[in-house]
Every structure is written in structure tokens, then in C-alpha cells.
N, C-alpha and C. Protein backbone atom coordinates (compact mmCIF):
# COMPACT_ATOMS: atom_id res chain seq x y z
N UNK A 1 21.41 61.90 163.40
CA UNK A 1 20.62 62.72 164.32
C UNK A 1 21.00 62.45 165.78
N UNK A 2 20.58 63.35 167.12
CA UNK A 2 21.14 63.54 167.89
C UNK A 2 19.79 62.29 168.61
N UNK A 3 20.39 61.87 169.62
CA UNK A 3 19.43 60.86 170.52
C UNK A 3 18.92 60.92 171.83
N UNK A 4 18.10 61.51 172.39
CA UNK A 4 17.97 61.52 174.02
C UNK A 4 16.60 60.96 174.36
N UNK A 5 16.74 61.06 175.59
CA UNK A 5 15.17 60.47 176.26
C UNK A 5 15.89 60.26 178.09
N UNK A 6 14.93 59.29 178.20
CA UNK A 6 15.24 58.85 179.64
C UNK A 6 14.65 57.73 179.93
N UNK A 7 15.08 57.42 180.99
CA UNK A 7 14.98 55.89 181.40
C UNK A 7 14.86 55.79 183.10
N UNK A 8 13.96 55.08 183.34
CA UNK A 8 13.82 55.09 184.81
C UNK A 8 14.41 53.83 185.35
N UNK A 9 15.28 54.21 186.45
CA UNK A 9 15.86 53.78 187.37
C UNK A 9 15.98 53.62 188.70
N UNK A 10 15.70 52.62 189.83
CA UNK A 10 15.45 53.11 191.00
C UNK A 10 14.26 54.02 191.60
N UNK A 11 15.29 54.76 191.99
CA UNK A 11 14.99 55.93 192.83
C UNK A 11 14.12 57.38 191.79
N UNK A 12 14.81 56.93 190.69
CA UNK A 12 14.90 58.25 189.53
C UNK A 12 14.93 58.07 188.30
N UNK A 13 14.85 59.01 187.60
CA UNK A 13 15.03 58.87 186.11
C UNK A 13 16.30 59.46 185.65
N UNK A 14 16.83 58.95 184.94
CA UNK A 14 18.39 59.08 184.07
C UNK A 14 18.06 59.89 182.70
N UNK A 15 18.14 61.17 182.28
CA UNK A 15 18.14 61.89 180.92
C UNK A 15 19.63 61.39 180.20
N UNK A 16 19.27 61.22 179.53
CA UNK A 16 20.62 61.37 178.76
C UNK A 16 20.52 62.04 177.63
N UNK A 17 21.39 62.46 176.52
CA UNK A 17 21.53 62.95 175.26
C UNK A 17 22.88 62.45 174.57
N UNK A 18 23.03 62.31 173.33
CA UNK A 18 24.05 61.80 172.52
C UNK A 18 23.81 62.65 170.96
N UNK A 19 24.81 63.64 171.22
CA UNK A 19 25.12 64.31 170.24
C UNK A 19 26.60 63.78 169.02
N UNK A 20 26.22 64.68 168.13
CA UNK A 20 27.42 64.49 167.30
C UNK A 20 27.77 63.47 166.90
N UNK A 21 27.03 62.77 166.61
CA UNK A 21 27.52 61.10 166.24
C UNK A 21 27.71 60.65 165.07
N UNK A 22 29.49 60.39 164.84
CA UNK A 22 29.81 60.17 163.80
C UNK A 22 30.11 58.70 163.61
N UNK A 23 30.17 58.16 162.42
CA UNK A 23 30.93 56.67 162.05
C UNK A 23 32.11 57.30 161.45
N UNK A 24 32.97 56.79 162.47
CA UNK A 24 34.67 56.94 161.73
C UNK A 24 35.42 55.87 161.50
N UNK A 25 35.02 54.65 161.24
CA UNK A 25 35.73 54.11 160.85
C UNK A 25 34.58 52.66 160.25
N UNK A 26 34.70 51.98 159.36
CA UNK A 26 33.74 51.16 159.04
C UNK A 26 34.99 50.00 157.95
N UNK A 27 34.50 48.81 158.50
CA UNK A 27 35.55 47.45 157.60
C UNK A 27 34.60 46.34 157.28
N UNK A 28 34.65 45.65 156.42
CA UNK A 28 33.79 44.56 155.68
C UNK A 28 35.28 43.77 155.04
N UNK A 29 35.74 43.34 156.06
CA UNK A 29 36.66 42.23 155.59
C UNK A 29 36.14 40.75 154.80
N UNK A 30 34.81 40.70 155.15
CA UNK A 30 34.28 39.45 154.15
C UNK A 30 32.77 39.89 153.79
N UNK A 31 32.88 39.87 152.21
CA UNK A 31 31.36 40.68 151.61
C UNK A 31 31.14 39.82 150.17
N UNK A 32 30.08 39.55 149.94
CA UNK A 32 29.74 38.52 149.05
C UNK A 32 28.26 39.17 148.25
N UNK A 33 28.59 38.89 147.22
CA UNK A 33 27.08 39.29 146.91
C UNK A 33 26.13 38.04 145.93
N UNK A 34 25.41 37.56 145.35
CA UNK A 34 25.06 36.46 144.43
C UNK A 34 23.86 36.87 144.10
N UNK A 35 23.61 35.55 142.78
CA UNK A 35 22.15 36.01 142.54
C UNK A 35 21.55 35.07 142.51
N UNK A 36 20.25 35.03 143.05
CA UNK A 36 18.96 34.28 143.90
C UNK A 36 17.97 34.02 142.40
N UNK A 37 18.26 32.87 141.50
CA UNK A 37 17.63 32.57 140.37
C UNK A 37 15.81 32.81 140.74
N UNK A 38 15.20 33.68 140.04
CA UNK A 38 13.71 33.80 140.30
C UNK A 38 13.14 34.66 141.62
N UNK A 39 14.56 35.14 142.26
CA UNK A 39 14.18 36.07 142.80
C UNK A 39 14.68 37.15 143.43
N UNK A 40 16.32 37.45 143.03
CA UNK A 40 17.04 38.60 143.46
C UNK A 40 18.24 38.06 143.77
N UNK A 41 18.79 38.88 144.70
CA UNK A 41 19.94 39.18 145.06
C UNK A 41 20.59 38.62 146.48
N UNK A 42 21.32 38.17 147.24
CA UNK A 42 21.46 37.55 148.62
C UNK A 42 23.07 38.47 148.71
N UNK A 43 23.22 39.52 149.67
CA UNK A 43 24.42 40.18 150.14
C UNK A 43 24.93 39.30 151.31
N UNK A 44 25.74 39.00 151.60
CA UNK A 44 26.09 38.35 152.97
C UNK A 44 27.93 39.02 153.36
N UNK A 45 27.41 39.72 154.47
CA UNK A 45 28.83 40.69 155.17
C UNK A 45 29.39 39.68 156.27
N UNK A 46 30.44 39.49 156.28
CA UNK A 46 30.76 38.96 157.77
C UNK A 46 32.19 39.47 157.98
N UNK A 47 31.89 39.74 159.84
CA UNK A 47 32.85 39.66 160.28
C UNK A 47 33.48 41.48 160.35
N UNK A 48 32.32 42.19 160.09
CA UNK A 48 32.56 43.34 159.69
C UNK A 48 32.57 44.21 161.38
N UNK A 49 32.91 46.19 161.40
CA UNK A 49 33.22 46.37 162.54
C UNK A 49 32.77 47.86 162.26
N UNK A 50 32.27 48.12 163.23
CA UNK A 50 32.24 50.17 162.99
C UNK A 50 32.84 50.76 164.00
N UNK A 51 33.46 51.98 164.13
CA UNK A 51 33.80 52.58 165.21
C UNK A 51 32.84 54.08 164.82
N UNK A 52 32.14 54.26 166.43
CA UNK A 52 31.42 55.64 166.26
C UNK A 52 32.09 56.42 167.74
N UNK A 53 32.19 58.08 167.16
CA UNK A 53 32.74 59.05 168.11
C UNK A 53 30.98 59.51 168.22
N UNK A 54 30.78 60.31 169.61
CA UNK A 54 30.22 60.76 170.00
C UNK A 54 30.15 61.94 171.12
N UNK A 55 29.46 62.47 171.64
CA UNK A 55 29.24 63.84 172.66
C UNK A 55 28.50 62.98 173.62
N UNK A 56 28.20 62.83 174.80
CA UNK A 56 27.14 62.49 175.77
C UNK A 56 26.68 63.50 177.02
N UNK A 57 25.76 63.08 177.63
CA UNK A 57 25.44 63.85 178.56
C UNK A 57 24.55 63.32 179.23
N UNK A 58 24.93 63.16 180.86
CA UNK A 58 23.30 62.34 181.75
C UNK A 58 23.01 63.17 182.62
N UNK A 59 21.73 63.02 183.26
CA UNK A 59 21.34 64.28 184.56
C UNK A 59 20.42 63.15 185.15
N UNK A 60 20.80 62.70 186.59
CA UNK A 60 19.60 62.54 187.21
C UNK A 60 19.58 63.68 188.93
N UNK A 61 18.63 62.95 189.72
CA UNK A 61 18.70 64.28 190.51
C UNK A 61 19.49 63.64 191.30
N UNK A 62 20.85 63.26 191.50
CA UNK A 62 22.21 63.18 192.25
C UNK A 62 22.78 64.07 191.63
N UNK A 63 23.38 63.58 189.97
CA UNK A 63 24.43 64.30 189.55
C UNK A 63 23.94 64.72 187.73
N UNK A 64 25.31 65.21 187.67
CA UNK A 64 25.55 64.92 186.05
C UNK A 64 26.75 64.95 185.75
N UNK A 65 27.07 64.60 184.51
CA UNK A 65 28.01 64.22 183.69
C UNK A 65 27.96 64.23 182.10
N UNK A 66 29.20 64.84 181.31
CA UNK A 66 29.34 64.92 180.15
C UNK A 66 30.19 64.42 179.82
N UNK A 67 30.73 64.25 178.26
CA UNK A 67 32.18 63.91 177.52
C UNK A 67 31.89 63.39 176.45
N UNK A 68 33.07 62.86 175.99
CA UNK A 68 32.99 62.30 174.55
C UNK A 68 33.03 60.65 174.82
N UNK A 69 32.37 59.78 174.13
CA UNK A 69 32.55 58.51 173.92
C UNK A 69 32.91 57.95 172.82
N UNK A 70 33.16 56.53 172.66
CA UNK A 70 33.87 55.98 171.14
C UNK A 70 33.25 54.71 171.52
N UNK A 71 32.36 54.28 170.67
CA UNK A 71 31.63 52.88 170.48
C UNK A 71 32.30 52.11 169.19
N UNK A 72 33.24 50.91 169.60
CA UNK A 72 33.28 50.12 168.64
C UNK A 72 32.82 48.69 168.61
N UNK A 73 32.46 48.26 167.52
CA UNK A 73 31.26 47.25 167.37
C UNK A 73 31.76 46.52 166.44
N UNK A 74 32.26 44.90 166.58
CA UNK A 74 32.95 43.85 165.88
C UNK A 74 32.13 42.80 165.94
N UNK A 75 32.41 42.10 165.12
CA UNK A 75 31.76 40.41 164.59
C UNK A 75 30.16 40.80 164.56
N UNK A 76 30.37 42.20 163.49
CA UNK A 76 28.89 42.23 162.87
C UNK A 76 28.93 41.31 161.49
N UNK A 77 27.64 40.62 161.16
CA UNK A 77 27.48 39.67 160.30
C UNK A 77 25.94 40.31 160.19
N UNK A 78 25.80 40.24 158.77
CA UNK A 78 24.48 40.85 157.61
C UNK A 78 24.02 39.67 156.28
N UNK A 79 22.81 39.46 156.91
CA UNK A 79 22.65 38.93 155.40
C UNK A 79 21.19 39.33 154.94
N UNK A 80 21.18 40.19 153.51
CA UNK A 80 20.17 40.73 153.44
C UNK A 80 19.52 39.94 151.66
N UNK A 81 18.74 39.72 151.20
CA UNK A 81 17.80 39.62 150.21
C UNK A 81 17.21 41.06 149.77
N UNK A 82 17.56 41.36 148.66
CA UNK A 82 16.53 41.96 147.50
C UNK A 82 15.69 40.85 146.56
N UNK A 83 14.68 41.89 146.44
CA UNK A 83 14.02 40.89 145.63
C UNK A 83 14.18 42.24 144.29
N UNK A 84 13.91 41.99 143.03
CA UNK A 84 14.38 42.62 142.18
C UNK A 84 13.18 42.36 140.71
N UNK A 85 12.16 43.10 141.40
CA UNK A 85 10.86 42.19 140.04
C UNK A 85 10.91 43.58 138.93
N UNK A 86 10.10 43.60 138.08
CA UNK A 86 10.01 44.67 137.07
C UNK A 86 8.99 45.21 137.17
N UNK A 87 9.35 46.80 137.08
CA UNK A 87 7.73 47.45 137.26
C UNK A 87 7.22 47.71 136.22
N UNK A 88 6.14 48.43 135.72
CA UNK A 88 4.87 48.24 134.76
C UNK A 88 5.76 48.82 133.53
N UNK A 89 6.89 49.45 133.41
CA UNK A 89 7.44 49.88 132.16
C UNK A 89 8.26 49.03 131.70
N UNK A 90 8.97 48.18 132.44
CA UNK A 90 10.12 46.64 132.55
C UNK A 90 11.23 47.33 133.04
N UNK A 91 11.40 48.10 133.58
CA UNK A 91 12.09 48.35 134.67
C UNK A 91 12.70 47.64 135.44
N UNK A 92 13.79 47.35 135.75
CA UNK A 92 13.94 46.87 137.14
C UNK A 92 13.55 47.72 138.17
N UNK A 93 12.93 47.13 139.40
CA UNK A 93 13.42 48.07 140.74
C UNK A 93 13.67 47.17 141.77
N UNK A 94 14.22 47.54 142.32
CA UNK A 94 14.97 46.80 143.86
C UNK A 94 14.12 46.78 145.09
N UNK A 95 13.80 46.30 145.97
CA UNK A 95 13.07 46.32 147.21
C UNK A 95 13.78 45.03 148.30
N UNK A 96 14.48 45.67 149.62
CA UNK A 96 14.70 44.87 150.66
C UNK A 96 13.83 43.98 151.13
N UNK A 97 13.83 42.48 150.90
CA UNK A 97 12.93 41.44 151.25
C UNK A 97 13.11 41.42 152.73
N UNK A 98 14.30 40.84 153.07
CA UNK A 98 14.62 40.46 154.09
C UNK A 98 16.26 40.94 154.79
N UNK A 99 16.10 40.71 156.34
CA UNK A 99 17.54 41.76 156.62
C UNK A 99 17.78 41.05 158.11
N UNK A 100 18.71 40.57 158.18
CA UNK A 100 19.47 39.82 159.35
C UNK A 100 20.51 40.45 160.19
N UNK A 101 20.65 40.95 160.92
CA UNK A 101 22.05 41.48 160.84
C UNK A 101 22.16 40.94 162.75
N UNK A 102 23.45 40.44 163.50
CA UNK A 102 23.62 40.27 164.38
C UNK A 102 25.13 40.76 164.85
N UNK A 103 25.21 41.19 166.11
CA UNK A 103 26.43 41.55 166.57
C UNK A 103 27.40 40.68 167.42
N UNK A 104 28.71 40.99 167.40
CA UNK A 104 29.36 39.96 168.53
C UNK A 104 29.63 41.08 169.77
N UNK A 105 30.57 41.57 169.77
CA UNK A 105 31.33 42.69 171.29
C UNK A 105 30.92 43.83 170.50
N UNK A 106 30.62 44.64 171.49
CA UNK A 106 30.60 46.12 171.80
C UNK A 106 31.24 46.64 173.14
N UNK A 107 32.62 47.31 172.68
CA UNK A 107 33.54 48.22 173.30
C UNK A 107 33.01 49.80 173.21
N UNK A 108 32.86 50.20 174.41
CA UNK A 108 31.97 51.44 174.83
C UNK A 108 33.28 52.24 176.04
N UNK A 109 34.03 53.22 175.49
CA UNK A 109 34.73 53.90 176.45
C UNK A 109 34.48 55.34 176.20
N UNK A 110 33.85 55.75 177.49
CA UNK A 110 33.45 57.26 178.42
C UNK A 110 34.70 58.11 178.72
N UNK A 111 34.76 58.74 177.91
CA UNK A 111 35.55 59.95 178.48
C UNK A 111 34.35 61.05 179.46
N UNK A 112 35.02 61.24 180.75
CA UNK A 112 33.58 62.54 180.92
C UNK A 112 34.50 63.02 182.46
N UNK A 113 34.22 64.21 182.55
CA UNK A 113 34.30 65.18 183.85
C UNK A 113 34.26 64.67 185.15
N UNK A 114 33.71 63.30 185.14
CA UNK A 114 33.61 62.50 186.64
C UNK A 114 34.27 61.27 186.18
């Protein structure tokens, strides 16, 4: 989905909008999964990276500006828990216990008209 709002600054408020936002590129060079005796599942990602394309657009009352941007995002590390109990038929079902996830760099380059 597309993202806008605004944010006050100074003098003024900054609109922005962020359209079109795709993930084009996604890596999990280290991914592990195990199982948590008595109570599920433990995923642990490291070291993983996304690259997202995007549209932007800001307006405050100086100027504005549009273009495309490319956000890429490295030395993401995830470690998440399911817990995995049985429901009333003996079912399994799955439910996210717990969810960690931290980032290292984020590379953010603006293409735009100014």
C-alpha cells in the first residue's frame, strides 16, 4: 500500500507520499529453522538484505519535489518463535509467539527533479 502523512518541521509541515512500492530484491544468506521441544518452532535469519523501488513526493510551503527512490536494507537479523499447540479436533495450528527482528545500514538514494 501507498504511504503518506506529514510531519512537522520548523517553520512548516512536510507532506510526503510514497507510492508504488515494490521489494525487488530479497537474500537470506543464513536461515535456520529448529524445534523448541514442548513448545514450537525457533526460525533464526541472519544477515539477510531487501532492496525496495519506490515513487515519492514532498510539498511544504517553499517547494516540492518528486522521483523515484531505491531503499536497500542489510544486516537484517530475525528471530521469531511459533508456538504450535493443537486445537480442539488435534489439529495442529501455528501462532507467532514472539518476533525480533533488528537492522544494520539503510542505503536510501533519491532520484527527483531538484
Amino acid at each position: 500500500p501507498d504511504l503518506s502523512g506529514y510531519e512537522k518541521f520548523g517553520l512548516g509541515n512536510v507532506k510526503y507520499n510514497m507510492s508504488r512500492i515494490h521489494v525487488t530484491a530479497v537474500e537470506f544468506p543464513s536461515a535456520s529453522i529448529s524445534l523448541i521441544p514442548g513448545t514450537g518452532i525457533k526460525l533464526v535469519i541472519g544477515n539477510a538484505s531487501l532492496t525496495i523501488d519506490m515513487n515519492w513526493n514532498i510539498r511544504t510551503w517553499m517547494f516540492k519535489d518528486s522521483g523515484r527512490s531505491t531503499v536497500y536494507i542489510s544486516k537484517v537479523f530475525v528471530t521469531a518463535i511459533f508456538s504450535t499447540p493443537l486445537d480442539n479436533m488435534g489439529h495442529t495450528s501455528i501462532s507467532l509467539t514472539s518476533c525480533r527482528t533488528t537492522s544494520g545500514d539503510i542505503d536510501i538514494k533519491l532520484n527527483g527533479k531538484s
